[in-house]
N, C-alpha and C. Protein backbone atom coordinates (compact mmCIF):
# COMPACT_ATOMS: atom_id res chain seq x y z
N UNK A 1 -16.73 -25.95 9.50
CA UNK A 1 -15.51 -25.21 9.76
C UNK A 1 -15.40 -24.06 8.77
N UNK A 2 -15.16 -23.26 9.19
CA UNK A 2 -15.16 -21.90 8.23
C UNK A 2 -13.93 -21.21 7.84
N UNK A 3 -13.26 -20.89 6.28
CA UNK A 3 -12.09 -20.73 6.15
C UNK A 3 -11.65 -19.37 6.62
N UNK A 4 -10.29 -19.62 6.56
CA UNK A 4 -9.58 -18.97 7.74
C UNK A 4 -9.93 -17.38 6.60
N UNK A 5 -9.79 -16.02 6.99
CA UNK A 5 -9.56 -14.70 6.86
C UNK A 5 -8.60 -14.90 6.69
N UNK A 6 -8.56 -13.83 4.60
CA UNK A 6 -7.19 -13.58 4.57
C UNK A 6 -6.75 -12.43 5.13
N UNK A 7 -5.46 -12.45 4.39
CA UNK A 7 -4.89 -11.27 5.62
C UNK A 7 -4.07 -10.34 4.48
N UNK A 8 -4.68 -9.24 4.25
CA UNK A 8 -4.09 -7.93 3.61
C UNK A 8 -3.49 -7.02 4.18
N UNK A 9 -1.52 -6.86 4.12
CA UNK A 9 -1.21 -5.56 4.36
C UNK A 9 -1.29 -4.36 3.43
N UNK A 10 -1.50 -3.13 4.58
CA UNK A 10 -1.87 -1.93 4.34
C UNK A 10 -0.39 -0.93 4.19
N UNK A 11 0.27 -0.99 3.53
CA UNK A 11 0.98 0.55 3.50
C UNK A 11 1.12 1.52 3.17
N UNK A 12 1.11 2.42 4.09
CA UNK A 12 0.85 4.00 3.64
C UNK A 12 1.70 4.38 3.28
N UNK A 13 1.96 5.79 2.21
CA UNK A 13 3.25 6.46 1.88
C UNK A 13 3.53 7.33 2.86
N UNK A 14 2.80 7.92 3.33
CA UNK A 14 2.47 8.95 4.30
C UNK A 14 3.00 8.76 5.34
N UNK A 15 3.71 9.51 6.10
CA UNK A 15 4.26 9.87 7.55
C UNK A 15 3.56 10.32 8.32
N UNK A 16 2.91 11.11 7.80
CA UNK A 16 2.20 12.10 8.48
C UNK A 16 0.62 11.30 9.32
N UNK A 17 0.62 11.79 10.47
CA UNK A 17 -0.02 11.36 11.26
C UNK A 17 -2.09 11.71 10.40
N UNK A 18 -2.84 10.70 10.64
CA UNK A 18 -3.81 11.03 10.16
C UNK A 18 -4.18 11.84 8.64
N UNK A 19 -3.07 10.54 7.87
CA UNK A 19 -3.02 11.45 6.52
C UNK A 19 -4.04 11.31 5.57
N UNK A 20 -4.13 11.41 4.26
CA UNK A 20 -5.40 11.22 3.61
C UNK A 20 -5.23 9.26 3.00
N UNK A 21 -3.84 9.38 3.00
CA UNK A 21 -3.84 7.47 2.72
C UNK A 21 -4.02 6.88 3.72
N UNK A 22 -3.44 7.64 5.04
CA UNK A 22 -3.88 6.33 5.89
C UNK A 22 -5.23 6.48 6.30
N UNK A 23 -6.08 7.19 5.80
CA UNK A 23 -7.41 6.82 6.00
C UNK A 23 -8.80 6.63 5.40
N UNK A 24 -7.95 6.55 3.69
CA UNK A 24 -8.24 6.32 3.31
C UNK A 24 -8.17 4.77 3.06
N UNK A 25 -6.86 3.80 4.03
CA UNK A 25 -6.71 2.79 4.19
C UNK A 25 -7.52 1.89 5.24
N UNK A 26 -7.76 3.26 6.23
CA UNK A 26 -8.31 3.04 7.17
C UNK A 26 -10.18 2.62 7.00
N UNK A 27 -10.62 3.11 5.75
CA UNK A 27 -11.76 3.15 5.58
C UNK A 27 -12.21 1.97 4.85
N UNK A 28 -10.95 1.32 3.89
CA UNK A 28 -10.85 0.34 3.82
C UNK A 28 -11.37 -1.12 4.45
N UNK A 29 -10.36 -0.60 5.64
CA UNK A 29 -10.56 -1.79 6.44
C UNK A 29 -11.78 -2.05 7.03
N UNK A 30 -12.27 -0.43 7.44
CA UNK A 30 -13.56 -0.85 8.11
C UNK A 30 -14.80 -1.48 6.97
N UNK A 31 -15.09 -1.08 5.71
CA UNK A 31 -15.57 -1.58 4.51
C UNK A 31 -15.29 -2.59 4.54
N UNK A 32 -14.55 -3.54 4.50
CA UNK A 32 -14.09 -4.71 4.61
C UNK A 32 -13.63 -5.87 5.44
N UNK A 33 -14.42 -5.52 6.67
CA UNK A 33 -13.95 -6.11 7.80
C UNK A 33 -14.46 -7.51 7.87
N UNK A 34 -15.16 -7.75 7.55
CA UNK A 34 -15.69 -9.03 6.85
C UNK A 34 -15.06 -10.03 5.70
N UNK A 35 -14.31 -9.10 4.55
CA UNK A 35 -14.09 -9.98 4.00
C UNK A 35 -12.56 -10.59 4.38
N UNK A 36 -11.94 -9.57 4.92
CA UNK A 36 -10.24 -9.59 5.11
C UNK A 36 -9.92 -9.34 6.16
N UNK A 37 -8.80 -9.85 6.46
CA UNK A 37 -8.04 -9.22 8.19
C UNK A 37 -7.13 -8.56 7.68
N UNK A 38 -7.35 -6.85 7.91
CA UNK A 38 -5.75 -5.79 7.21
C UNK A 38 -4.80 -5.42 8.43
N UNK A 39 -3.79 -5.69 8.05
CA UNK A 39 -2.50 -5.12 8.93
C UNK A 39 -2.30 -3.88 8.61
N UNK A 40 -2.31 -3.05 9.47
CA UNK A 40 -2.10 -1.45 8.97
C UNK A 40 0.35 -1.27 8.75
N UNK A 41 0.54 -1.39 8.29
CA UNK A 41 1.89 -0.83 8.15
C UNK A 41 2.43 0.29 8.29
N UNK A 42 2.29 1.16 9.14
CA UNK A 42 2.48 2.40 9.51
C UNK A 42 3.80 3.00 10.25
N UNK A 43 4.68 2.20 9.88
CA UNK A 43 6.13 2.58 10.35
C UNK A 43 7.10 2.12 9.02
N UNK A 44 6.92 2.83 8.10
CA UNK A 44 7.82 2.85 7.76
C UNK A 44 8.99 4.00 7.48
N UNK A 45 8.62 4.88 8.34
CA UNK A 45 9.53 5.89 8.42
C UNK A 45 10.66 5.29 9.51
N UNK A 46 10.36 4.18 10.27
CA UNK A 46 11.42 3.43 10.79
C UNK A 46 12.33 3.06 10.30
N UNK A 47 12.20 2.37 9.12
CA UNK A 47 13.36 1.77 8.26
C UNK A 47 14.20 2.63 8.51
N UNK A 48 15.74 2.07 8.30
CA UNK A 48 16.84 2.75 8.19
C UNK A 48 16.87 2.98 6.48
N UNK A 49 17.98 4.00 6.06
CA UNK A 49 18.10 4.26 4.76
C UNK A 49 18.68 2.90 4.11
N UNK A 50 18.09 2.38 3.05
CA UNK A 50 18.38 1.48 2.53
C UNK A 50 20.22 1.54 1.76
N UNK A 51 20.96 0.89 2.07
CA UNK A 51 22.08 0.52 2.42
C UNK A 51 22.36 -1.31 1.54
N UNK A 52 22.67 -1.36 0.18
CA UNK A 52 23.14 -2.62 -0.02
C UNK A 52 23.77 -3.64 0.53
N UNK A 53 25.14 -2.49 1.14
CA UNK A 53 26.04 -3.21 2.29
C UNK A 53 25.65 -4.24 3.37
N UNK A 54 24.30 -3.05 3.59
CA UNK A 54 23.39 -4.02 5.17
C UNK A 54 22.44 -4.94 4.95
N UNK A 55 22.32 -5.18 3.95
CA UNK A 55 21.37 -6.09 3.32
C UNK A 55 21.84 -7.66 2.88
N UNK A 56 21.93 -8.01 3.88
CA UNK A 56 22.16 -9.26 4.26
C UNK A 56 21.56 -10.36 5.16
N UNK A 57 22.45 -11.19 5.89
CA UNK A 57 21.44 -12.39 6.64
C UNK A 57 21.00 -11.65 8.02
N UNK A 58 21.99 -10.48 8.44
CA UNK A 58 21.44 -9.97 9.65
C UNK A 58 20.97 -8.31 9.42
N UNK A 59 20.27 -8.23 8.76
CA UNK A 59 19.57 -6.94 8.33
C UNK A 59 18.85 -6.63 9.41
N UNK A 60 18.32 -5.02 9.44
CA UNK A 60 17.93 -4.79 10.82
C UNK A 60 16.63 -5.18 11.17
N UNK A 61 16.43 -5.31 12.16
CA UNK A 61 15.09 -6.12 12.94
C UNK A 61 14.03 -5.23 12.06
N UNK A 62 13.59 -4.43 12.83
CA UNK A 62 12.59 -3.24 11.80
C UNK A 62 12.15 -3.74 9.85
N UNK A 63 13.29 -4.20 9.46
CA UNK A 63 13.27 -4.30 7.85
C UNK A 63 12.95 -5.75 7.98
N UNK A 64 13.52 -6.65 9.00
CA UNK A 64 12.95 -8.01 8.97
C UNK A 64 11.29 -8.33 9.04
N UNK A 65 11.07 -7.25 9.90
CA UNK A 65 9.53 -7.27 10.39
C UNK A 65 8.55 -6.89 9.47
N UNK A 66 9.46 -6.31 8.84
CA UNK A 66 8.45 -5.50 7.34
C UNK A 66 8.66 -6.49 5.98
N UNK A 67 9.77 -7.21 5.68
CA UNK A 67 9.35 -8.01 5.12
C UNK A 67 8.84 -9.46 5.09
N UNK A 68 8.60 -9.79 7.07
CA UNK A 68 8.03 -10.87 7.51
C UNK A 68 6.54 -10.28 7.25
N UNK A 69 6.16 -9.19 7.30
CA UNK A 69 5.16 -8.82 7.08
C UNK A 69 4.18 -9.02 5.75
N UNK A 70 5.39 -8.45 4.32
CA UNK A 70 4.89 -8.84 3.23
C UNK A 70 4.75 -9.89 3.09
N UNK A 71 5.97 -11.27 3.66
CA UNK A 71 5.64 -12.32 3.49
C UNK A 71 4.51 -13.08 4.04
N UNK A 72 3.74 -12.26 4.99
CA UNK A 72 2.90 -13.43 5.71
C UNK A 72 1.45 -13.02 5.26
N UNK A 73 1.16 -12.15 4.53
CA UNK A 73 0.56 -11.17 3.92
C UNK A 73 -0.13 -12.24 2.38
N UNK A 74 -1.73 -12.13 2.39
CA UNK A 74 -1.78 -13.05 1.45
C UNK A 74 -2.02 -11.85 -0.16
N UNK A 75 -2.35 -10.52 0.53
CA UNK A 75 -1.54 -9.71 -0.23
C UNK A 75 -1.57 -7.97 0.28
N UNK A 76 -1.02 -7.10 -0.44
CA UNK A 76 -0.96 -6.21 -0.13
C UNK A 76 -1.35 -4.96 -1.03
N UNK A 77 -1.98 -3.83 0.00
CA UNK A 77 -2.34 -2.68 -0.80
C UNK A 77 -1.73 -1.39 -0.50
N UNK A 78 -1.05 -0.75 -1.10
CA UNK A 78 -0.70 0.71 -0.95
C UNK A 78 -1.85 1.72 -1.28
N UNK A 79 -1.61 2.68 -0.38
CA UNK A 79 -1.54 4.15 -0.36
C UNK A 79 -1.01 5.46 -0.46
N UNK A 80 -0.76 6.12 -1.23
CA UNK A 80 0.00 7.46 -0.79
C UNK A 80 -0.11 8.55 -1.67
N UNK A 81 0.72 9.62 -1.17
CA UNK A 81 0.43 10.75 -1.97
C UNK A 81 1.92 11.16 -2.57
N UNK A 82 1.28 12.22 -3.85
CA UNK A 82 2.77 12.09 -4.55
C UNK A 82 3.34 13.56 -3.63
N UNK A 83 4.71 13.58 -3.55
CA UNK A 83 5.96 14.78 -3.00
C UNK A 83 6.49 14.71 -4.28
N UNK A 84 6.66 15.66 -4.71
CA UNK A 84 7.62 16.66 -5.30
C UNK A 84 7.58 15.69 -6.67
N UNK A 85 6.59 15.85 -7.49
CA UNK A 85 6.32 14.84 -8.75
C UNK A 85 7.32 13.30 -8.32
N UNK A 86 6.82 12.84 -7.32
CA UNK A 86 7.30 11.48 -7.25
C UNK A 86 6.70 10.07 -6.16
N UNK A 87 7.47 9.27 -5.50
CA UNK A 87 6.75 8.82 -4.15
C UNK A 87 7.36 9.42 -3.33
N UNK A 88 6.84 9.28 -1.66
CA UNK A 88 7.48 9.66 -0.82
C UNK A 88 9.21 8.99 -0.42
N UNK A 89 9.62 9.82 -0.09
CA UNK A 89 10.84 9.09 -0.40
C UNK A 89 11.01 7.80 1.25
N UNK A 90 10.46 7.72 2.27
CA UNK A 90 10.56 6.46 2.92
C UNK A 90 9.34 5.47 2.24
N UNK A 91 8.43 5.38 1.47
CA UNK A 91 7.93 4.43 0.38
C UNK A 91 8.95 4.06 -0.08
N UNK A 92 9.91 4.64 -1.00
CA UNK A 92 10.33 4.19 -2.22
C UNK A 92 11.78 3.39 -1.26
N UNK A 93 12.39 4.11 -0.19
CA UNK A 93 13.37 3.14 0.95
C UNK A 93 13.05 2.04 1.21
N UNK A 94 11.50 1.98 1.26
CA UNK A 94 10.69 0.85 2.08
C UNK A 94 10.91 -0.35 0.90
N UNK A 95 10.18 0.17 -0.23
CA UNK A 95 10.50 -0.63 -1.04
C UNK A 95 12.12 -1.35 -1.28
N UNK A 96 13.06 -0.11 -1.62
CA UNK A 96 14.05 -1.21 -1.98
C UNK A 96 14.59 -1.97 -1.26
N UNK A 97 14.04 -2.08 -0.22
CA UNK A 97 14.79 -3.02 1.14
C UNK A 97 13.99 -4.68 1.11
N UNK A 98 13.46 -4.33 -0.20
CA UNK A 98 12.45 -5.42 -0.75
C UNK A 98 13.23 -6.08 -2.18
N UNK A 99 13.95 -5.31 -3.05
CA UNK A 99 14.76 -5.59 -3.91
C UNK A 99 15.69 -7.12 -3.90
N UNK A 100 16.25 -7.26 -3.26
CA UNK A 100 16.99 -8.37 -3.13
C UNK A 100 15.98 -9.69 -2.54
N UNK A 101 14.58 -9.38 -2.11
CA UNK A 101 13.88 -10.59 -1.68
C UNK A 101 13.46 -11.04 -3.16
N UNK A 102 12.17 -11.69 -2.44
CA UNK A 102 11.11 -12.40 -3.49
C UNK A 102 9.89 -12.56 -2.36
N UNK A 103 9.87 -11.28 -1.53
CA UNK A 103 8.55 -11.30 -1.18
C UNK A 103 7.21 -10.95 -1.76
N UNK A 104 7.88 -9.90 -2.64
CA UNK A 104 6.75 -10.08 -3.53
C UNK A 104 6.37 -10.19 -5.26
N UNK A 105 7.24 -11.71 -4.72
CA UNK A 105 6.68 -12.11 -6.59
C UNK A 105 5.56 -12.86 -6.27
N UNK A 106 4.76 -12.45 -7.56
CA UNK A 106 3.59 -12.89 -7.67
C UNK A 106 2.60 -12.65 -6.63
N UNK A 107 3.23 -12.01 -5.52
CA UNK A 107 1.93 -11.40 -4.51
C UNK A 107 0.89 -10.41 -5.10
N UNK A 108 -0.26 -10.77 -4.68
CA UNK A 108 -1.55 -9.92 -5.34
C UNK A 108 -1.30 -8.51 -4.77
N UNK A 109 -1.21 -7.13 -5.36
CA UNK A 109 -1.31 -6.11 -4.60
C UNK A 109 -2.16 -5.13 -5.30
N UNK A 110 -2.64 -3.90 -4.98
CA UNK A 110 -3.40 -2.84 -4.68
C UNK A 110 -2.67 -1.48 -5.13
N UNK A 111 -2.66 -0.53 -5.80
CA UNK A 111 -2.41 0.54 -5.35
C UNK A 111 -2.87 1.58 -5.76
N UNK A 112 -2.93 2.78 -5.06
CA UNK A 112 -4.11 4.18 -4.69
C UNK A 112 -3.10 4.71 -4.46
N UNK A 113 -2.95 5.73 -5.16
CA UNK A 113 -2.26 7.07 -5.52
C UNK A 113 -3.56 8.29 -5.69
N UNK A 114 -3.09 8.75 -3.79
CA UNK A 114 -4.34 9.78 -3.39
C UNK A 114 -3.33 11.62 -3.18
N UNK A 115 -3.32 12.02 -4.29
CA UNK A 115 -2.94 13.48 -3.98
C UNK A 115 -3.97 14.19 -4.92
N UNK A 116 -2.99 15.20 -4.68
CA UNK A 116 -3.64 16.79 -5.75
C UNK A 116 -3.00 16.44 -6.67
N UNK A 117 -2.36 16.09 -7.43
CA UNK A 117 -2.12 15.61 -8.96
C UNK A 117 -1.96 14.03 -8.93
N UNK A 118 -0.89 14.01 -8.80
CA UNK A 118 -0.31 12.42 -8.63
C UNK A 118 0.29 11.31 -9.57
N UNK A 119 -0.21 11.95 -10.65
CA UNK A 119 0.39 11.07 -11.95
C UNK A 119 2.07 10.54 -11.95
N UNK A 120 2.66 11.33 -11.77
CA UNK A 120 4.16 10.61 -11.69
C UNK A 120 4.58 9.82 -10.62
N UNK A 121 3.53 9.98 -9.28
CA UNK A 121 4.18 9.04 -7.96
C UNK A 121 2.92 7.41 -9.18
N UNK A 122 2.16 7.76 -9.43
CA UNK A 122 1.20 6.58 -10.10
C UNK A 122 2.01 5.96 -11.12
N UNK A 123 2.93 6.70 -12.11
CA UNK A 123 3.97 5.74 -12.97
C UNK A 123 4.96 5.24 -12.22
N UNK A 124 5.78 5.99 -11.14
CA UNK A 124 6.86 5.44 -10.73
C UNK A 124 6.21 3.92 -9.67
N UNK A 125 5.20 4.22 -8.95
CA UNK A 125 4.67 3.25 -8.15
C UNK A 125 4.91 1.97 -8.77
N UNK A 126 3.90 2.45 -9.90
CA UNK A 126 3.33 0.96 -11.49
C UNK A 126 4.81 0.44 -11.52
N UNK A 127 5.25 1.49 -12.15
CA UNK A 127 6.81 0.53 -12.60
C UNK A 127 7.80 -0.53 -11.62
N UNK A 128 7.72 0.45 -9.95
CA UNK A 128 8.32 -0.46 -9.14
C UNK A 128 7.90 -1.25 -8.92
N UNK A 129 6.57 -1.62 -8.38
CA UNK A 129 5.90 -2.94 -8.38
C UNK A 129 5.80 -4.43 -9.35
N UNK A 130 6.04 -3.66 -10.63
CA UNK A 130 6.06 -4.73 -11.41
C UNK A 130 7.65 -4.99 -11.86
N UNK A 131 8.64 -4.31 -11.10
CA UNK A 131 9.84 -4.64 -11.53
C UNK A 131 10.25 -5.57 -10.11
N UNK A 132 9.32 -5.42 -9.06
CA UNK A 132 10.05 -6.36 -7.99
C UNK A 132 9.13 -7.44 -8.06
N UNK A 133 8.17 -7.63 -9.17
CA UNK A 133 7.11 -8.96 -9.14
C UNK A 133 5.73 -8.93 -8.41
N UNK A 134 5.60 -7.83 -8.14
CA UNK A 134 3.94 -7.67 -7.45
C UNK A 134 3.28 -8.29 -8.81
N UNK A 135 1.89 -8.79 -8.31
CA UNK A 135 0.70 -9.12 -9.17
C UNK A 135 -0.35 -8.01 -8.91
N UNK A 136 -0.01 -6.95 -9.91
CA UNK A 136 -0.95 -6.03 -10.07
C UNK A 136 -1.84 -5.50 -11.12
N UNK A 137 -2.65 -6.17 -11.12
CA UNK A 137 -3.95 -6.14 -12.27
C UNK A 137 -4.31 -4.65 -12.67
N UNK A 138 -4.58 -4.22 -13.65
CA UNK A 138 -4.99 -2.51 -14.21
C UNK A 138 -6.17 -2.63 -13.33
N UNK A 139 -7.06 -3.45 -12.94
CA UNK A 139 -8.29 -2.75 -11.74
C UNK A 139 -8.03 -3.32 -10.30
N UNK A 140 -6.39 -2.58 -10.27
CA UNK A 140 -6.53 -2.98 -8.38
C UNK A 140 -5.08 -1.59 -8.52
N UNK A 141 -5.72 -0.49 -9.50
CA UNK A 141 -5.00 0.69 -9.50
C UNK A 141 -5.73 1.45 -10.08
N UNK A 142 -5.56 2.91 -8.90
CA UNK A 142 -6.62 3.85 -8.54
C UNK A 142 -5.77 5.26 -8.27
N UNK A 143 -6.00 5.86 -9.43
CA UNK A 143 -5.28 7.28 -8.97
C UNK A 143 -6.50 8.23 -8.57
N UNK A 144 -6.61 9.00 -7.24
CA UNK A 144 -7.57 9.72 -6.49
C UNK A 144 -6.89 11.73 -6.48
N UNK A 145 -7.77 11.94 -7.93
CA UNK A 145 -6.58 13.21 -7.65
C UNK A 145 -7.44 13.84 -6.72
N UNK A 146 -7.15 15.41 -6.07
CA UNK A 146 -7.99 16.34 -5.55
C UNK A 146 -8.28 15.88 -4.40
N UNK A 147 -7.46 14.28 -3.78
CA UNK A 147 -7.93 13.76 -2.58
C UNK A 147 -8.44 14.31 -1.43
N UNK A 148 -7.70 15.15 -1.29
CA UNK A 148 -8.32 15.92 0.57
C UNK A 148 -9.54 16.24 0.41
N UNK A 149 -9.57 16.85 -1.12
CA UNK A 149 -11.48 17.44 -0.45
C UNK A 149 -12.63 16.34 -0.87
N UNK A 150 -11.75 14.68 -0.94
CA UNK A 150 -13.05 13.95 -0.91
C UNK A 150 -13.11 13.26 0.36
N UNK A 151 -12.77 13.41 1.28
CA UNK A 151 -11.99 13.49 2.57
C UNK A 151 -13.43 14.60 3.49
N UNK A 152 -14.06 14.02 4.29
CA UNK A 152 -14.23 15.06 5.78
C UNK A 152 -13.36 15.44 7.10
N UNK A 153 -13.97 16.60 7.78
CA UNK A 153 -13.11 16.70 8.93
C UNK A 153 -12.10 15.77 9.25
N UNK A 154 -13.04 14.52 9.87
CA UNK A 154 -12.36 13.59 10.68
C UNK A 154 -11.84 12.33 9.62
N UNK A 155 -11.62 12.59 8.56
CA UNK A 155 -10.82 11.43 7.55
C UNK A 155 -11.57 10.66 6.70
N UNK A 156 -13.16 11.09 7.21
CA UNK A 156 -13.86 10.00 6.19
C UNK A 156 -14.41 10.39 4.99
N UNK A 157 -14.19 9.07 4.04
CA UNK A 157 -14.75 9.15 3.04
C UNK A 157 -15.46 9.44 2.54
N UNK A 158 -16.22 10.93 1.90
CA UNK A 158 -17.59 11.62 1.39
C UNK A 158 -17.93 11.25 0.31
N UNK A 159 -16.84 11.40 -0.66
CA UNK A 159 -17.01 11.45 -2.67
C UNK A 159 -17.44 9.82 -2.50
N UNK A 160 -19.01 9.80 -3.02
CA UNK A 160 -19.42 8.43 -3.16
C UNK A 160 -19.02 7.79 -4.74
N UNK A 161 -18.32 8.39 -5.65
CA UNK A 161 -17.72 8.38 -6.68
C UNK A 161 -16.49 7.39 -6.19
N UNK A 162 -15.62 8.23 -5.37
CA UNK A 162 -14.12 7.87 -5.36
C UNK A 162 -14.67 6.54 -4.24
N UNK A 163 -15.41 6.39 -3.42
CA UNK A 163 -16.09 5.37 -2.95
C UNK A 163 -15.95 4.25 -3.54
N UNK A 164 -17.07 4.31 -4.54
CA UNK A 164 -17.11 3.22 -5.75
C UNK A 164 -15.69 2.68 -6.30
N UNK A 165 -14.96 3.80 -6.69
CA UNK A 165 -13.79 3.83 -7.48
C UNK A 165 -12.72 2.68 -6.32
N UNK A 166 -12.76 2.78 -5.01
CA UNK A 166 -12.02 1.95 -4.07
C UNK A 166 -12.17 1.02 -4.23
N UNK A 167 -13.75 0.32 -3.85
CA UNK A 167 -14.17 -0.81 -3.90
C UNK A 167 -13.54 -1.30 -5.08
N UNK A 168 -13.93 -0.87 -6.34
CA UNK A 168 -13.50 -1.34 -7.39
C UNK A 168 -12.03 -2.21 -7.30
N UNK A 169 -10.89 -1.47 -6.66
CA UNK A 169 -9.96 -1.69 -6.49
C UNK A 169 -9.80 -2.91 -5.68
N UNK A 170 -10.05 -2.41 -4.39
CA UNK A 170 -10.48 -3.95 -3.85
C UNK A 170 -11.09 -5.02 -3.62
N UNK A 171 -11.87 -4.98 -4.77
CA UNK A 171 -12.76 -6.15 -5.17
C UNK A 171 -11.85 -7.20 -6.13
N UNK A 172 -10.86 -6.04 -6.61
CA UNK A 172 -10.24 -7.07 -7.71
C UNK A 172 -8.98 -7.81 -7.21
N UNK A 173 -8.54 -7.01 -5.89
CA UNK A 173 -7.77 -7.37 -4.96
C UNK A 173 -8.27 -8.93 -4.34
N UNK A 174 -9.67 -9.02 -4.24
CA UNK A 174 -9.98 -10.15 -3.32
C UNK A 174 -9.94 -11.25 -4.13
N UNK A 175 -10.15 -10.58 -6.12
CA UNK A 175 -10.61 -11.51 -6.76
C UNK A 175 -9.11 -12.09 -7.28
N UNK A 176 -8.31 -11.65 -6.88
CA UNK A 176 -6.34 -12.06 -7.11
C UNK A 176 -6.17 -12.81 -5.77
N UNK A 177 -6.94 -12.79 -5.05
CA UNK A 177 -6.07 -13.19 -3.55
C UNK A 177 -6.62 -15.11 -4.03
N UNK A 178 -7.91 -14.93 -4.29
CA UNK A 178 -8.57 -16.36 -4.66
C UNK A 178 -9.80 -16.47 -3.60
């Protein structure tokens, strides 16, 4: 009998259709299709604006699904790029609609901070994650500056550098999951 595939969600910061995180998430998965089953998370520009008020036992379906998601999730990896020295701002919504759980304490997670600079969406990321209880190890975090041009036409991964530099990331991801 052969054990079951874990199961890693993927969320992008990115809205934007065919962005450099989501395919750089995307490249991921295919690299790894063997070792993990990834859920791509790609709506979170759905969420409604995070709202304390609404954050309760009947919160909206959409935010239920996203944190049935983290929860079923044996762990999770982000992506994204920094806006305006920061995260995108439906990331950082996404997140606090996570604040009042405990979906992810102690969940193993990932994160890749892929822009043209990126350093401040990479501190603010670090800090939120470890203030809502992610388990995020210093090698399952990857800042990718200059991203697009390690990037081809069609989204794939060229820089066999920043290559390496992924794996790295999610190797240590697999080695947190158990």
């Amino acid at each position: 009998m052969s054990a079951k595939k874990k199961r890693v969600l993927a969320i992008s910061g990115s809205t934007r259709k065919k962005s450099t995180s989501e395919s750089i998430l995307r490249a991921v998965a295919e690299i790894y299709s063997e070792s993990f089953e990834m859920e791509m998370f790609l709506d979170i520009a759905s969420l409604p604006h995070f709202n304390p008020d609404l954050d309760n036992e009947k919160v909206d379906a959409d935010v239920a699904r996203f944190r049935r998601s983290i929860e079923n999730a044996d762990a999770v990896i982000f992506c994204t790029p920094e806006y305006v020295f920061s995260l995108p701002g439906t990331l950082k919504n996404a997140l606090d609609w996570t604040v009042s759980t405990t979906v992810f304490s102690n969940k193993p997670a990932a994160m890749i901070v892929a822009s043209t600079g990126g350093e401040k969406a990479f501190e603010s990321l670090e800090l939120i994650l470890k203030t809502i209880g992610a388990a995020v190890a210093d090698e399952s975090k990857l800042l990718i500056q200059g991203a697009r041009s390690k990037l081809g036409g069609n989204g794939e991964l060229l820089d066999k550098e920043t290559i390496k530099k992924i794996k790295g990331v999610v190797d240590s991801l697999i080695t947190a999951i158990g």
